[in-house]
N, C-alpha and C. Protein backbone atom coordinates (compact mmCIF):
# COMPACT_ATOMS: atom_id res chain seq x y z
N UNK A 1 -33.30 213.49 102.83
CA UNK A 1 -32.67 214.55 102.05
C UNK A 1 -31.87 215.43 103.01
N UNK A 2 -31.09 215.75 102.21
CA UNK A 2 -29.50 217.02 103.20
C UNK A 2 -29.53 218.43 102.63
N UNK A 3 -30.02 218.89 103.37
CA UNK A 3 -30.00 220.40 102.91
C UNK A 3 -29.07 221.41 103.97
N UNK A 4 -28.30 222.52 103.57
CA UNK A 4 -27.81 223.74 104.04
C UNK A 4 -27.43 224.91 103.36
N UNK A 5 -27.48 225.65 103.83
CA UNK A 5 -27.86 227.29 103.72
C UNK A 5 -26.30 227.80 103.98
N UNK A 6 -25.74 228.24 103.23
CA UNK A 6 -24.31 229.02 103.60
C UNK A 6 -24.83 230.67 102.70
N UNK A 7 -23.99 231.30 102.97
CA UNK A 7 -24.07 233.07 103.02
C UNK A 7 -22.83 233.32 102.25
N UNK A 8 -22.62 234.00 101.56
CA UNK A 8 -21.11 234.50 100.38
C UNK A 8 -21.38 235.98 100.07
N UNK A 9 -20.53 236.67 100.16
CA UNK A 9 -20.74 238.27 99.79
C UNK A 9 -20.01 238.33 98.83
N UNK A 10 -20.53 238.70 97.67
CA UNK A 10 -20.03 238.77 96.80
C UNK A 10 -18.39 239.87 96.51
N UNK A 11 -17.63 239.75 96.09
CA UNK A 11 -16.42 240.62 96.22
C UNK A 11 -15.95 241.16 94.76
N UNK A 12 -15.53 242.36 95.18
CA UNK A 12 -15.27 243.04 93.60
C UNK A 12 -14.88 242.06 92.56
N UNK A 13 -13.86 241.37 93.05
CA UNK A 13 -12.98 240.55 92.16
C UNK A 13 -13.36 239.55 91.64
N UNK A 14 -14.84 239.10 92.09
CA UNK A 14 -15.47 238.32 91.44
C UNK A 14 -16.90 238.67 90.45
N UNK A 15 -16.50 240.32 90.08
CA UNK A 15 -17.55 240.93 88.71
C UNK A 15 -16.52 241.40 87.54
N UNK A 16 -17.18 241.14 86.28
CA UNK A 16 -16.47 241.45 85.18
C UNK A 16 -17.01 242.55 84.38
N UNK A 17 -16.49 243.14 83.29
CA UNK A 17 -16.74 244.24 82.72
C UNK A 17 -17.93 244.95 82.96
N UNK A 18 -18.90 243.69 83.01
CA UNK A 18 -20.42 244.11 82.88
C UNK A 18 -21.00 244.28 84.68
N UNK A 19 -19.71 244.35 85.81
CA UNK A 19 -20.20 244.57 86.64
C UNK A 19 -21.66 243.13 87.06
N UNK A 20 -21.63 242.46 86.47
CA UNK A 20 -21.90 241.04 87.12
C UNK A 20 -20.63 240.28 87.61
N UNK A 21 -21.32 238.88 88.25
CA UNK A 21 -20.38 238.01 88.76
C UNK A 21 -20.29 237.49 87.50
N UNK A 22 -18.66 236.82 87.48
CA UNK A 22 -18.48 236.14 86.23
C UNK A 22 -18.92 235.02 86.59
N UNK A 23 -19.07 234.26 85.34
CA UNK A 23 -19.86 233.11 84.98
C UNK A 23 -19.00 232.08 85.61
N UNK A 24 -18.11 231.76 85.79
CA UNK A 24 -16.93 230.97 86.39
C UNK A 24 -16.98 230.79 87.72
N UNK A 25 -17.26 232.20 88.54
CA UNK A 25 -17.59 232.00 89.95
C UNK A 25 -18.45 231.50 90.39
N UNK A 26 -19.49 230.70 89.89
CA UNK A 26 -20.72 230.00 90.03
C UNK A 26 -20.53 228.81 90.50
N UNK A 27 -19.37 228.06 89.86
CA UNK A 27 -18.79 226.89 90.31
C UNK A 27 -18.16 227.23 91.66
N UNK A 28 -17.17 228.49 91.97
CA UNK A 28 -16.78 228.46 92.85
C UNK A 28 -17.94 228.47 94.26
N UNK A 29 -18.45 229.10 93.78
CA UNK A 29 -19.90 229.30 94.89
C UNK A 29 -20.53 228.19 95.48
N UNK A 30 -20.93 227.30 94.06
CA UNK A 30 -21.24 225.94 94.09
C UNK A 30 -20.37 225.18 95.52
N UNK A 31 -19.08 225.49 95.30
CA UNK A 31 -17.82 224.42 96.26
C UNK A 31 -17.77 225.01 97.44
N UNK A 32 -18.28 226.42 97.37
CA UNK A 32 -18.74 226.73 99.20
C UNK A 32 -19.91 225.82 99.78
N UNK A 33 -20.70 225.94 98.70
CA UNK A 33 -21.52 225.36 99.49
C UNK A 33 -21.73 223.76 99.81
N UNK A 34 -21.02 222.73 98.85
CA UNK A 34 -20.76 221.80 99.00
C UNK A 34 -19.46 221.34 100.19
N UNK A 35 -18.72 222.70 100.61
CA UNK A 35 -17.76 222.09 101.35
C UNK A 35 -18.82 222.05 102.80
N UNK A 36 -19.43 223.48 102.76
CA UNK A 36 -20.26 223.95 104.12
C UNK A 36 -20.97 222.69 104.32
N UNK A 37 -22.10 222.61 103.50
CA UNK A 37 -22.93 221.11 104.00
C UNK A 37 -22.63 220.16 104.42
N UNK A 38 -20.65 219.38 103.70
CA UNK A 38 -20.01 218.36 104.71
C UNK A 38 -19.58 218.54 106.03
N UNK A 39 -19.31 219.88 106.04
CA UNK A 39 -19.03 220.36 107.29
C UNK A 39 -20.31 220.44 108.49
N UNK A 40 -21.11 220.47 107.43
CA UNK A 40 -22.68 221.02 108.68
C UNK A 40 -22.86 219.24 109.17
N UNK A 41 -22.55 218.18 108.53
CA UNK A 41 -22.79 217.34 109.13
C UNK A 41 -22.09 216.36 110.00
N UNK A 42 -20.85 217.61 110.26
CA UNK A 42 -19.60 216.78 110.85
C UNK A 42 -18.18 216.27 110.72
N UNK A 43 -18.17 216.35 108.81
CA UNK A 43 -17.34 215.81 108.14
C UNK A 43 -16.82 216.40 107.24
N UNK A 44 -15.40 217.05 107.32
CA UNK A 44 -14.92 218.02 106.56
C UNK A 44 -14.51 217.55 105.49
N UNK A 45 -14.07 218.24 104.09
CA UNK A 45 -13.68 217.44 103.07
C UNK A 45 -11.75 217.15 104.04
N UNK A 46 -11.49 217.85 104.69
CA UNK A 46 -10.11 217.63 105.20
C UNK A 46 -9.63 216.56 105.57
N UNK A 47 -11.05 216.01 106.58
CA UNK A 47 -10.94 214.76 107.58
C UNK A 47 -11.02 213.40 106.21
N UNK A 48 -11.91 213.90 105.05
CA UNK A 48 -11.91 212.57 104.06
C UNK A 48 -10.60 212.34 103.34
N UNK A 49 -10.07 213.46 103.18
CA UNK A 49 -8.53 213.85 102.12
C UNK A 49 -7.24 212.71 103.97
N UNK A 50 -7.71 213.40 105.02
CA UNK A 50 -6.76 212.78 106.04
C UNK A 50 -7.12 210.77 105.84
N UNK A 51 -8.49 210.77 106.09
CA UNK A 51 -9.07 209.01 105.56
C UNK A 51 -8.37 208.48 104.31
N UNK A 52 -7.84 209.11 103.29
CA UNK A 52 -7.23 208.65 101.76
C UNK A 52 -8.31 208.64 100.80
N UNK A 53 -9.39 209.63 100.89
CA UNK A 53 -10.39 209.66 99.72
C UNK A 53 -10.48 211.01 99.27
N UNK A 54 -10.57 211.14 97.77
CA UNK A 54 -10.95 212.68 97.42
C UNK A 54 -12.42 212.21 96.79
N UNK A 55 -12.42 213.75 96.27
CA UNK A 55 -14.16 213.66 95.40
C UNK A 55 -14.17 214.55 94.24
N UNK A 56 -13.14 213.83 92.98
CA UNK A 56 -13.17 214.75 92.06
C UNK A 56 -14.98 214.77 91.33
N UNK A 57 -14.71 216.21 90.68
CA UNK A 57 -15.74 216.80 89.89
C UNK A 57 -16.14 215.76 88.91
N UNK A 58 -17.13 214.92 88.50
CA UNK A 58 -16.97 214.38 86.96
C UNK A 58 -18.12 214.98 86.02
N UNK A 59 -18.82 216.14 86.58
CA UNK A 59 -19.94 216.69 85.64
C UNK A 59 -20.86 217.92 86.83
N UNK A 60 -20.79 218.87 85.88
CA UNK A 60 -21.18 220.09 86.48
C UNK A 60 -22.20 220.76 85.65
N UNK A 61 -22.97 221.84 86.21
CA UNK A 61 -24.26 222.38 85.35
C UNK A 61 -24.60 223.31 85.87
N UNK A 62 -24.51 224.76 85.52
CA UNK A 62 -25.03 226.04 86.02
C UNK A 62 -26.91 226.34 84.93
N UNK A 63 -27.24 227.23 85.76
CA UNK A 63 -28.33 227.74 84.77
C UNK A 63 -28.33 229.15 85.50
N UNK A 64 -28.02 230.12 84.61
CA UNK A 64 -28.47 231.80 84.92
C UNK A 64 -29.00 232.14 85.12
N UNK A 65 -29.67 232.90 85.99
CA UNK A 65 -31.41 233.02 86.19
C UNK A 65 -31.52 234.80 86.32
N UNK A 66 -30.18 235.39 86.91
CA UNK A 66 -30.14 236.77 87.08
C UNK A 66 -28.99 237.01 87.53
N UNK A 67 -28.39 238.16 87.26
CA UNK A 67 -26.94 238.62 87.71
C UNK A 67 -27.08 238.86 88.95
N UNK A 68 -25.89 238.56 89.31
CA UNK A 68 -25.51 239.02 90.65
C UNK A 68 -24.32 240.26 90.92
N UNK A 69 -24.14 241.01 91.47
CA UNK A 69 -23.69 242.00 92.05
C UNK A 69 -22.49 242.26 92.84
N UNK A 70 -21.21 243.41 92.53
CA UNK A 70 -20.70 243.35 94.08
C UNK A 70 -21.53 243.92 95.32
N UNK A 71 -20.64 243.32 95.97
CA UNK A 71 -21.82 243.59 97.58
C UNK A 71 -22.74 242.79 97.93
N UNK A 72 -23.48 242.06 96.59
CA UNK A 72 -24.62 240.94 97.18
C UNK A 72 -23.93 240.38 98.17
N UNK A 73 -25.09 239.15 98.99
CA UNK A 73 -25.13 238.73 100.00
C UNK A 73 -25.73 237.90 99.08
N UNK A 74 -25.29 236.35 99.02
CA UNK A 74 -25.68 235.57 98.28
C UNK A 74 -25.87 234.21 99.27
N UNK A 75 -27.02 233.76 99.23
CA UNK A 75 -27.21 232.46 100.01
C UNK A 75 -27.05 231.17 98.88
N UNK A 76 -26.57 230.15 99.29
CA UNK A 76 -26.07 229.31 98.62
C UNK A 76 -26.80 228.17 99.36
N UNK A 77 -27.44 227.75 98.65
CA UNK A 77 -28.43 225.98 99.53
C UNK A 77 -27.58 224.89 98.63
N UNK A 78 -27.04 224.02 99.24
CA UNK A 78 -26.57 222.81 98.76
C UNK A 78 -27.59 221.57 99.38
N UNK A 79 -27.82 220.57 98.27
CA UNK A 79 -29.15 219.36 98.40
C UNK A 79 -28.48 218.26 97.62
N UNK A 80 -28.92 217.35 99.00
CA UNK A 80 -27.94 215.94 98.59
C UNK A 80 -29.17 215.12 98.83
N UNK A 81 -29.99 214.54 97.76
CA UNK A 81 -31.26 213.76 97.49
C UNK A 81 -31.21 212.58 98.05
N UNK A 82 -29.55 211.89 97.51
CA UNK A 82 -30.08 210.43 97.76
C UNK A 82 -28.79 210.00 98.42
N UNK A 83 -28.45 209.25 99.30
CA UNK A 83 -27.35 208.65 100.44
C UNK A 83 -26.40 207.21 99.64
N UNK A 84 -27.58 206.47 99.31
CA UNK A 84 -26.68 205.66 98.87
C UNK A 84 -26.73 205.11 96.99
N UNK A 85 -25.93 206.18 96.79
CA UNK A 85 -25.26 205.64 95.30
C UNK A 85 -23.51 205.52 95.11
N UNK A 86 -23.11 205.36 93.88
CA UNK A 86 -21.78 205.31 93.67
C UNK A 86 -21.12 207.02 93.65
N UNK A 87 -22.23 207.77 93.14
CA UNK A 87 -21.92 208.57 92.77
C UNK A 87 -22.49 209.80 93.94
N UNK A 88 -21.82 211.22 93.88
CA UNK A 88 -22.79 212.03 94.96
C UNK A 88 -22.97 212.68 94.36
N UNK A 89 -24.36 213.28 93.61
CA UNK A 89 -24.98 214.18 92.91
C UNK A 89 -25.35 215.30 93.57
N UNK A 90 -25.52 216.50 94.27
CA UNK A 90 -25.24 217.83 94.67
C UNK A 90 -25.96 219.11 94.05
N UNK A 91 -27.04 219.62 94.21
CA UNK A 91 -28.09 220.13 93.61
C UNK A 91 -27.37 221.65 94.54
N UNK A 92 -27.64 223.12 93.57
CA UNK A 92 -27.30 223.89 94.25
C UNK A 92 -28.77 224.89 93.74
N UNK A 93 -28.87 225.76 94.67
CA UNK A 93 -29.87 226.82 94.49
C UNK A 93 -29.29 228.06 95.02
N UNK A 94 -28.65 229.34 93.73
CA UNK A 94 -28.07 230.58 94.30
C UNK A 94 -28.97 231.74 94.41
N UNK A 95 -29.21 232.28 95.59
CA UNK A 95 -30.52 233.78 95.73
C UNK A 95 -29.60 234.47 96.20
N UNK A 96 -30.17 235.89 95.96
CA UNK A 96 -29.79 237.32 96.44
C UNK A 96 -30.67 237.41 97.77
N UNK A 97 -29.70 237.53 99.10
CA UNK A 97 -30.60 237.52 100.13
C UNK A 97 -31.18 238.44 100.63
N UNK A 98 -31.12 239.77 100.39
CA UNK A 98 -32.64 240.75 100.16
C UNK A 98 -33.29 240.59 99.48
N UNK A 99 -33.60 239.98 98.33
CA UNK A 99 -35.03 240.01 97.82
C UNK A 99 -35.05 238.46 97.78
N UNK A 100 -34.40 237.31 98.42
CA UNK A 100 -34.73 236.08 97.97
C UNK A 100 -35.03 236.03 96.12
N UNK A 101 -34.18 236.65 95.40
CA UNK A 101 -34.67 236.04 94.19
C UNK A 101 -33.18 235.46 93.38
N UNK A 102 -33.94 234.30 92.64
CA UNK A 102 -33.48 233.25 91.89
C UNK A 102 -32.06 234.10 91.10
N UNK A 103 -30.87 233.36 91.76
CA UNK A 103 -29.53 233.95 90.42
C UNK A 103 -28.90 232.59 89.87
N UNK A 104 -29.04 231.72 90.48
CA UNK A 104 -28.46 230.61 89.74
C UNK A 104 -28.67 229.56 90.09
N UNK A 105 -29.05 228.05 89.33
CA UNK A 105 -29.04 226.90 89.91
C UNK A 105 -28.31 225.97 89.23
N UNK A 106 -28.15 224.73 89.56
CA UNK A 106 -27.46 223.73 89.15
C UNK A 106 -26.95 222.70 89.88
N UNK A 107 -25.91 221.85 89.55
CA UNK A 107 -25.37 220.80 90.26
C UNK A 107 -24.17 220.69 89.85
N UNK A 108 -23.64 219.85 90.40
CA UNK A 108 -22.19 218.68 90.63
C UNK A 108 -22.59 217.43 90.76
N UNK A 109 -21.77 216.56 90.12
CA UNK A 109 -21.76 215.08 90.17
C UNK A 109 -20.17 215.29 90.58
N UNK A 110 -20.10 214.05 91.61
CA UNK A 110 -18.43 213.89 92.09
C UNK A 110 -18.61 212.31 92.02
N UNK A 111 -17.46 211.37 92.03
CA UNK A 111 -16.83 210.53 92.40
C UNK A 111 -15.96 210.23 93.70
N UNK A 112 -16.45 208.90 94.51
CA UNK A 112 -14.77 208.87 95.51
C UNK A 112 -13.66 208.22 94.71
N UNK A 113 -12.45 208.44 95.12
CA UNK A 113 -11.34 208.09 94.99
C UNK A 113 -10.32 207.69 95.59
N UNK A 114 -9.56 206.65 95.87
CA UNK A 114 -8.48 206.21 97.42
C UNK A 114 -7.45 207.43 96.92
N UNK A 115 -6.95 208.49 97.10
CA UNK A 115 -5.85 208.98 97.34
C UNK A 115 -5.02 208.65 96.71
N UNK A 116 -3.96 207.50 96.73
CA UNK A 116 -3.33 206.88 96.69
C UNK A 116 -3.66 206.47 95.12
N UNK A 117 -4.02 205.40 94.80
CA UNK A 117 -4.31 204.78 93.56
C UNK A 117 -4.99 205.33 92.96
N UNK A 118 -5.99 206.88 93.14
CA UNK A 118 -6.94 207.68 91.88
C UNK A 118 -7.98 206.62 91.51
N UNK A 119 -8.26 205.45 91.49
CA UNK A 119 -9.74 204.47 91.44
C UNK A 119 -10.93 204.69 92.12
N UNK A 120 -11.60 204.74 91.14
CA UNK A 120 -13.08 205.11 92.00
C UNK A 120 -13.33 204.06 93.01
N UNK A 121 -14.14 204.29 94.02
CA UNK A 121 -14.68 203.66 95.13
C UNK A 121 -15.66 203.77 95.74
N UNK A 122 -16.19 202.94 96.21
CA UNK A 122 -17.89 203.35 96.88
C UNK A 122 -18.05 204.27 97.66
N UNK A 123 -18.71 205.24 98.19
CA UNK A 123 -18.57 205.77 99.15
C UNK A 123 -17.96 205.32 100.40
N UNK A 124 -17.10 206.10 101.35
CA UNK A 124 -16.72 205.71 102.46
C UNK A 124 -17.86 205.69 103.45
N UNK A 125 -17.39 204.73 104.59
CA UNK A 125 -18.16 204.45 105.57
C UNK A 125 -18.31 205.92 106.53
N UNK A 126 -16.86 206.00 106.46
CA UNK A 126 -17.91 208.02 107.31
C UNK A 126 -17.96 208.93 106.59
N UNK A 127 -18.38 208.84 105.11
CA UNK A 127 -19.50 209.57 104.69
C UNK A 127 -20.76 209.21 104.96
N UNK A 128 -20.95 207.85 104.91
CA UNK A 128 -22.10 207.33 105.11
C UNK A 128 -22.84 207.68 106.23
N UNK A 129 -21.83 207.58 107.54
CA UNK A 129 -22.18 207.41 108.73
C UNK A 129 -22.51 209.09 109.00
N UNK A 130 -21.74 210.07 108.41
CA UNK A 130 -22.47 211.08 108.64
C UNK A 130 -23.46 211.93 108.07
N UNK A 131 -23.63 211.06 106.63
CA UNK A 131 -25.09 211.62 106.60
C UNK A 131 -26.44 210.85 106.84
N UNK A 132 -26.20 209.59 106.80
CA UNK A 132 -27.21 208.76 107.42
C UNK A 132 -28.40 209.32 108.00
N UNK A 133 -27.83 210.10 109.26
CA UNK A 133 -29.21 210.49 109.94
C UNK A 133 -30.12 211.55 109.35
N UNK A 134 -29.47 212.06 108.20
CA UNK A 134 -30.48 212.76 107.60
C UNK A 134 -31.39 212.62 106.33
N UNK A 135 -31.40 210.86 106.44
CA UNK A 135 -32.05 210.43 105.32
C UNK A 135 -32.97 209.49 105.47
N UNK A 136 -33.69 209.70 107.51
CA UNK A 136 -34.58 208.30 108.19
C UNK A 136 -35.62 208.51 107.89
């Protein structure tokens, strides 16, 4: 299993009337922390987009658990269970990092894709190769 911890402060521009974060920024939060974790293992989404692969979205899922705030300090854990499928499923867990308590969880399902032709494709070999070691 692949786990990492990224940090987000929450910013005015991302609370609405009610002075929560809007519901929308959850996803965005979500894609910090999914970019951070490729990055924590070496492999930027940049270097896969430079290889000819993207990783569109094909199914997403928030659950609310508590508002969040401007000014929070929001830790964002991204969890990647399983290495080898077609698909990369992406588990997120959002806390307020003074009190560690629960504001949001959920996931992403993505697909690869060649660039070029938009067809799905198996995972690439250096995705593979860089998360490998965290699945012995």
């Amino acid at each position: 299993m692949l786990t990492h911890k990224t940090e987000i402060r929450v910013r005015y521009a991302d609370t609405d009337k009610m002075q929560f974060v809007y519901n929308g920024k959850y996803l965005e939060y979500f894609e910090v922390g999914r970019t951070e974790l490729l990055r924590f293992t070496g492999l930027s989404y940049a270097e896969l987009e430079r290889n000819g692969y993207q990783l569109p979205l094909i199914e997403a899922n928030v659950k609310y658990k508590s508002p969040a705030f401007y000014d929070d300090i929001l830790e964002i854990e991204a969890i990647v269970k399983e290495l080898y499928s077609p698909k990369v499923h992406i588990e997120y867990v959002i806390r307020r990092k003074s009190t560690n308590e629960l504001i949001a969880e959920g996931f992403t399902t993505h697909i690869f894709i060649k660039s070029d032709t938009k067809k799905a494709v198996r995972p690439p070999q250096i995705y593979i190769d860089a998360l490998k070691k965290y699945f012995v």
